[in-house]
C-alpha atoms as a PDB file:
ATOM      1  CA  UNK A   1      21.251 118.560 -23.516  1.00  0.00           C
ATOM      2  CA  UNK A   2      22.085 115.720 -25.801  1.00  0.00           C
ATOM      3  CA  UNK A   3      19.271 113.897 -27.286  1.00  0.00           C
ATOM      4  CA  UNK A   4      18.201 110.330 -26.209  1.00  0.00           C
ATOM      5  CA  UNK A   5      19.109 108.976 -29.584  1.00  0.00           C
ATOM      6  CA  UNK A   6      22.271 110.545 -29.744  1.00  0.00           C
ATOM      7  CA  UNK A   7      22.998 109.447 -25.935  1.00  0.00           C
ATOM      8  CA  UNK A   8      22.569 105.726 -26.942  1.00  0.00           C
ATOM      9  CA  UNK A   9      25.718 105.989 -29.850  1.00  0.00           C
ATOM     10  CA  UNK A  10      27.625 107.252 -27.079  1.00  0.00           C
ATOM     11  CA  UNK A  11      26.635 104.478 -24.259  1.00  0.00           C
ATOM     12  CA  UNK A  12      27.609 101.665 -27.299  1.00  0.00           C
ATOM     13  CA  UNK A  13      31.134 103.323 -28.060  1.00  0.00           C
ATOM     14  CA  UNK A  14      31.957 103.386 -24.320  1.00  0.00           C
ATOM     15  CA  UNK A  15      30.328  99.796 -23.877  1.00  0.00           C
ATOM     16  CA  UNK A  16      33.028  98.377 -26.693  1.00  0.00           C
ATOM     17  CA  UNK A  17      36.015 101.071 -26.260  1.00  0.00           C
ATOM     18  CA  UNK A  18      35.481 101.943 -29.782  1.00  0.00           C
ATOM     19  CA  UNK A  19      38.685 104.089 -30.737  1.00  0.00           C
ATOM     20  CA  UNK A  20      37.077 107.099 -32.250  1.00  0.00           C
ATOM     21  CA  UNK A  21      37.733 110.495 -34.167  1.00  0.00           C
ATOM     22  CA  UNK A  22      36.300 113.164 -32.470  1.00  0.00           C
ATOM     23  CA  UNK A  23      35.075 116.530 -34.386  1.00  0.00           C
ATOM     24  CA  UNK A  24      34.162 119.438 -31.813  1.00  0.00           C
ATOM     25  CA  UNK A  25      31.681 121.980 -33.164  1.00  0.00           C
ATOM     26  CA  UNK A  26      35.126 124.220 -33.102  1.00  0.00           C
ATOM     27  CA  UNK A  27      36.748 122.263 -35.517  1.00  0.00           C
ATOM     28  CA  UNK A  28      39.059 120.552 -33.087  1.00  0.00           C
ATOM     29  CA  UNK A  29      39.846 117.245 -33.868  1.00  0.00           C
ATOM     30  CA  UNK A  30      40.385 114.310 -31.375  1.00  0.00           C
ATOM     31  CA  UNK A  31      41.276 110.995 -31.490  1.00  0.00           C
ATOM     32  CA  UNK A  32      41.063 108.399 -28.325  1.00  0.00           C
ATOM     33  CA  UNK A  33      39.079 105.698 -26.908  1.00  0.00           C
ATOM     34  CA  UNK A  34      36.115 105.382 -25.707  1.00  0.00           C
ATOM     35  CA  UNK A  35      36.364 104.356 -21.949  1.00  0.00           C
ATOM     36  CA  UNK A  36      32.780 105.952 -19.821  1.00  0.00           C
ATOM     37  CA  UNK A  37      30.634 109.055 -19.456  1.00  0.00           C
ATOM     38  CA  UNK A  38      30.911 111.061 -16.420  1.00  0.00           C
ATOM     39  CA  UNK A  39      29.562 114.353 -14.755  1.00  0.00           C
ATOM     40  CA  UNK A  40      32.993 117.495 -14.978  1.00  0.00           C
ATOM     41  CA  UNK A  41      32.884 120.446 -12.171  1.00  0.00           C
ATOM     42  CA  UNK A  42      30.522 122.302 -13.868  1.00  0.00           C
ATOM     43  CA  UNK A  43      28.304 119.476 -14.098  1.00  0.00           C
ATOM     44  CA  UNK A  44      28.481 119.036 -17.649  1.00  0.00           C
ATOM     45  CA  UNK A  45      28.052 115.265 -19.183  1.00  0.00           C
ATOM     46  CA  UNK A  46      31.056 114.353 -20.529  1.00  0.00           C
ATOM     47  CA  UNK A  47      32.861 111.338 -22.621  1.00  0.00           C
ATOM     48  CA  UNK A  48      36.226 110.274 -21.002  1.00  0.00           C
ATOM     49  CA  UNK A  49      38.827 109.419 -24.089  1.00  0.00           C
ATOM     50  CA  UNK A  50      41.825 107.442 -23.176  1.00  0.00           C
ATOM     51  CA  UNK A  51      44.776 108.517 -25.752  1.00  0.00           C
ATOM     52  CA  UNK A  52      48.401 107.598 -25.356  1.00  0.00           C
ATOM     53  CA  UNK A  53      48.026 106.408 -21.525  1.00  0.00           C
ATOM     54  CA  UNK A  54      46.278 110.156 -20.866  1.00  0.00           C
ATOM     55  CA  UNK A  55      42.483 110.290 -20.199  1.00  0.00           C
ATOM     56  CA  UNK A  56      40.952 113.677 -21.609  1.00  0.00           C
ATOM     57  CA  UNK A  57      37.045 115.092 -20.711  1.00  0.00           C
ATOM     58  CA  UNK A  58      34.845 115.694 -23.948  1.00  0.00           C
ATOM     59  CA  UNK A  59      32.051 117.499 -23.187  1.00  0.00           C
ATOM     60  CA  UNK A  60      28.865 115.919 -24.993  1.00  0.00           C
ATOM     61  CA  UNK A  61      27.077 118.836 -26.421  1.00  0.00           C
ATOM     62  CA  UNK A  62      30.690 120.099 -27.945  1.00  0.00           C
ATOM     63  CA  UNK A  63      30.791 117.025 -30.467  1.00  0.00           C
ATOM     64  CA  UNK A  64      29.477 117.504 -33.697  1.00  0.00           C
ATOM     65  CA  UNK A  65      30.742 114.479 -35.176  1.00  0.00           C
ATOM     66  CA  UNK A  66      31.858 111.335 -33.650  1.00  0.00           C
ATOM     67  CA  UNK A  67      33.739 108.443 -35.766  1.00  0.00           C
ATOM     68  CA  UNK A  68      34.238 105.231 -35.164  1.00  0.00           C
ATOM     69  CA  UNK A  69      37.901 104.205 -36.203  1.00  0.00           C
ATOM     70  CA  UNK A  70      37.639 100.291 -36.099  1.00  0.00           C
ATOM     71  CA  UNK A  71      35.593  98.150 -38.370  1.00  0.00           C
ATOM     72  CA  UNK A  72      32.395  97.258 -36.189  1.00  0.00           C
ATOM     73  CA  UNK A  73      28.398  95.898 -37.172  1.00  0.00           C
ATOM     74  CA  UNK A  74      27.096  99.000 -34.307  1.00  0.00           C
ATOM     75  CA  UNK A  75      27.868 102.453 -35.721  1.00  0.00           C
ATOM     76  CA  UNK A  76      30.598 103.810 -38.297  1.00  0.00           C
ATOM     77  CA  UNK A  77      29.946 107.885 -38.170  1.00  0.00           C
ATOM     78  CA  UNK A  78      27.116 109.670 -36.085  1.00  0.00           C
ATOM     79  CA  UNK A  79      26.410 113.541 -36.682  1.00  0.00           C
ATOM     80  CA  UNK A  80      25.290 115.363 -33.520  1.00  0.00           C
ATOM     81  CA  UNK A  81      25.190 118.834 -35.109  1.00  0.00           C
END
């Protein structure tokens, strides 16, 4: 579970479609933007990334790093592991 603090970055990057720079805790790198959080299958909370006209599920608790790409007064770089 993804704490409170951490939860609130994630709201304010899907609130502005921030394009970000994903890290996964596996090393995996993705890039995308920010469109909404929403429940997968397996009930998981996930961030939905729009990239090249393709939407792709992030689950929350797999990001260890999320970047924001764009010049912006919110958030530049957040650290969730």
């Amino acid at each position: 579970m993804l704490k409170c603090d951490l939860h609130d970055y994630v709201e304010i990057v899907c609130l502005y479609h921030y394009p970000l720079c994903l890290t996964l805790a596996s090393g995996e790198v993705l890039h995308g933007t920010a469109l909404d959080t929403r429940y997968n299958d397996a009930r998981q909370e996930c961030l939905l990334l729009e990239h090249a006209g393709a939407e792709q599920w992030v689950v929350l608790d797999d990001i260890a790093q999320l970047e924001v790409t764009a010049p912006n007064p919110h958030l530049q770089q957040v650290r969730f592991k």
